[in-house]
Protein backbone atom coordinates (compact mmCIF):
# COMPACT_ATOMS: atom_id res chain seq x y z
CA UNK A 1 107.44 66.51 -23.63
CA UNK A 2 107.72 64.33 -20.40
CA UNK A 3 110.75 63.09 -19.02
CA UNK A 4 110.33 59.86 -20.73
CA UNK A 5 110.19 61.60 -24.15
CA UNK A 6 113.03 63.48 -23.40
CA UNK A 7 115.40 60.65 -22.76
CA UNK A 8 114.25 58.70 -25.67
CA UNK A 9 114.24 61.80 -28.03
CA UNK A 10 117.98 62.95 -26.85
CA UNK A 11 119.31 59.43 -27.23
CA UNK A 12 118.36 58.75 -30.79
CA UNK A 13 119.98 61.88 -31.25
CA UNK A 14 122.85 60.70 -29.86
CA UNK A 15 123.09 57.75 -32.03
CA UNK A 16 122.52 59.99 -35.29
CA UNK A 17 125.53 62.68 -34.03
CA UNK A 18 127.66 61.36 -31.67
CA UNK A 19 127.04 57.68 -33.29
CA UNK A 20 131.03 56.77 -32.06
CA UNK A 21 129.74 56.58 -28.08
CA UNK A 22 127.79 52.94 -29.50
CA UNK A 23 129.76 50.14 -30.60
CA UNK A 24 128.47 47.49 -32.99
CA UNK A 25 127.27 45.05 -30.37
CA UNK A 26 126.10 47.98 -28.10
CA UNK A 27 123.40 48.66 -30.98
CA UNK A 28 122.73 44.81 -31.29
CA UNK A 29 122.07 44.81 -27.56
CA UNK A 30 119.85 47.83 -27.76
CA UNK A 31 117.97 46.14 -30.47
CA UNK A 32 116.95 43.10 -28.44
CA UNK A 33 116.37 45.32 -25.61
CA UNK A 34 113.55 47.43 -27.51
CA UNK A 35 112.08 44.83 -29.50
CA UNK A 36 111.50 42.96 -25.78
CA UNK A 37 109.66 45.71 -24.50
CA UNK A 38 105.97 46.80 -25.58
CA UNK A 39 105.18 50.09 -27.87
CA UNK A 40 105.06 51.79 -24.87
CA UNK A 41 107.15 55.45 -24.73
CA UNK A 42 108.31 54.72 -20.48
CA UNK A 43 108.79 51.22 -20.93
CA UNK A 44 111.00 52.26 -23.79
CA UNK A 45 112.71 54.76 -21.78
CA UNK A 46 112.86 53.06 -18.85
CA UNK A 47 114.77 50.18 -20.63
CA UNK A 48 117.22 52.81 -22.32
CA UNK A 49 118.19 54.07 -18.72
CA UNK A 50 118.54 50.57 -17.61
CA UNK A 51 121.07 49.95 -20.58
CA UNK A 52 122.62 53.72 -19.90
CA UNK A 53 123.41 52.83 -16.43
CA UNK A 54 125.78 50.02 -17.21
CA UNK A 55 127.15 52.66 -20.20
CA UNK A 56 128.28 55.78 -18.25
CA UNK A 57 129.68 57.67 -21.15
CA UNK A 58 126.58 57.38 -23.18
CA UNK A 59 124.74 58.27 -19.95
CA UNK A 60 126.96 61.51 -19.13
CA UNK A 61 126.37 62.47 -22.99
CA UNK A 62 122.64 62.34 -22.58
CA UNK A 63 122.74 64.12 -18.85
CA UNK A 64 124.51 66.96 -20.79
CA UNK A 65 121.87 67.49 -23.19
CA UNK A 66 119.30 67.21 -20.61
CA UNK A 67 121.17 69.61 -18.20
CA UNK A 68 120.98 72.35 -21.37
CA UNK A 69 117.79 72.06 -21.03
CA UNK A 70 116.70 72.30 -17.42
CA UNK A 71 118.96 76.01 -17.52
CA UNK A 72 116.81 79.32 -16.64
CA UNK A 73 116.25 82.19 -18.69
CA UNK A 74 119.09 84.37 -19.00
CA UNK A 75 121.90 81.53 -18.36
CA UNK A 76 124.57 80.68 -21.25
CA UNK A 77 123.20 78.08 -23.01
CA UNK A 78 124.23 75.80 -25.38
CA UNK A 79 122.90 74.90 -29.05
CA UNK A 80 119.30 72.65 -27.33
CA UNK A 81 118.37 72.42 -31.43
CA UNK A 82 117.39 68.92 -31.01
CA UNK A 83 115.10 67.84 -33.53
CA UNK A 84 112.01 66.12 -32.20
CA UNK A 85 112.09 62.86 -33.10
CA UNK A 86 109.41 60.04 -33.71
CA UNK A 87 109.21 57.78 -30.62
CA UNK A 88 107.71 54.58 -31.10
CA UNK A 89 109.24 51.36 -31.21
CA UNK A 90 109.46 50.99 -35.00
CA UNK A 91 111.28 54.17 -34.89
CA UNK A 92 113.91 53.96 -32.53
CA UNK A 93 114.36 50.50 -34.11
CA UNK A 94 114.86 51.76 -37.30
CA UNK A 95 117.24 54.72 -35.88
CA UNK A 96 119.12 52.21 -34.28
CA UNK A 97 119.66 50.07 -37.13
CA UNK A 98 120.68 53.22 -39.54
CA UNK A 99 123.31 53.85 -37.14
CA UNK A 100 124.71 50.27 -37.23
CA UNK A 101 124.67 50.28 -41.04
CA UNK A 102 126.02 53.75 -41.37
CA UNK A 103 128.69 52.48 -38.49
CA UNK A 104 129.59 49.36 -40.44
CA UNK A 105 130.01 51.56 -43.61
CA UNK A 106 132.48 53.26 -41.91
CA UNK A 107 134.91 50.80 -40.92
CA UNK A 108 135.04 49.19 -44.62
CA UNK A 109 138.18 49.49 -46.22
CA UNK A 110 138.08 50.98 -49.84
CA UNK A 111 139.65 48.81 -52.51
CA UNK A 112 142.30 50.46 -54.19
């Protein structure tokens, strides 16, 4: 995988396991971003790490996972079972938008 890959494939898993890091209009804003750039995997990328720059605890969440996996043979490492992901635009889209609906789900309040 390149480097671009990388950071696209360990931020959708972010959204799908540590989906609290995004609020509702961060996911909104990442949706515009995307569908602005072309079906490109670095253009993607490089417009996630714009958006994680001005989001540093997002950022430090994906420099974790990507610091697991830059560790040598024979150092303690963490779980690095990250699934690989489809990454093209439609994809992350849709990612995106599962977390927002599984987000809003969340915060309903049950009827009693």
């Amino acid at each position: 995988m390149s480097d671009y890959e990388i950071t696209v494939n360990i931020f959708i898993h972010l959204l799908n396991t540590q989906s609290s890091l995004f609020s509702a209009e961060d996911r909104i804003t990442l949706i515009k971003l995307i569908n602005n750039r072309p079906d490109d995997i670095k253009s993607l990328s490089n417009a996630i790490s714009d958006w994680l720059s001005e989001h540093p605890e997002v950022d430090n969440a994906l420099a974790e996972f990507e610091e697991i996996g830059k560790r040598g043979p024979g150092d303690k490492q963490a779980n690095t079972n990250i699934p690989k992901y489809e990454l093209d635009k439609k994809n992350i889209l849709n990612e995106i938008q599962q977390s927002l609906s599984s987000a809003k789900e969340i915060k309903k309040p049950t009827s009693t």
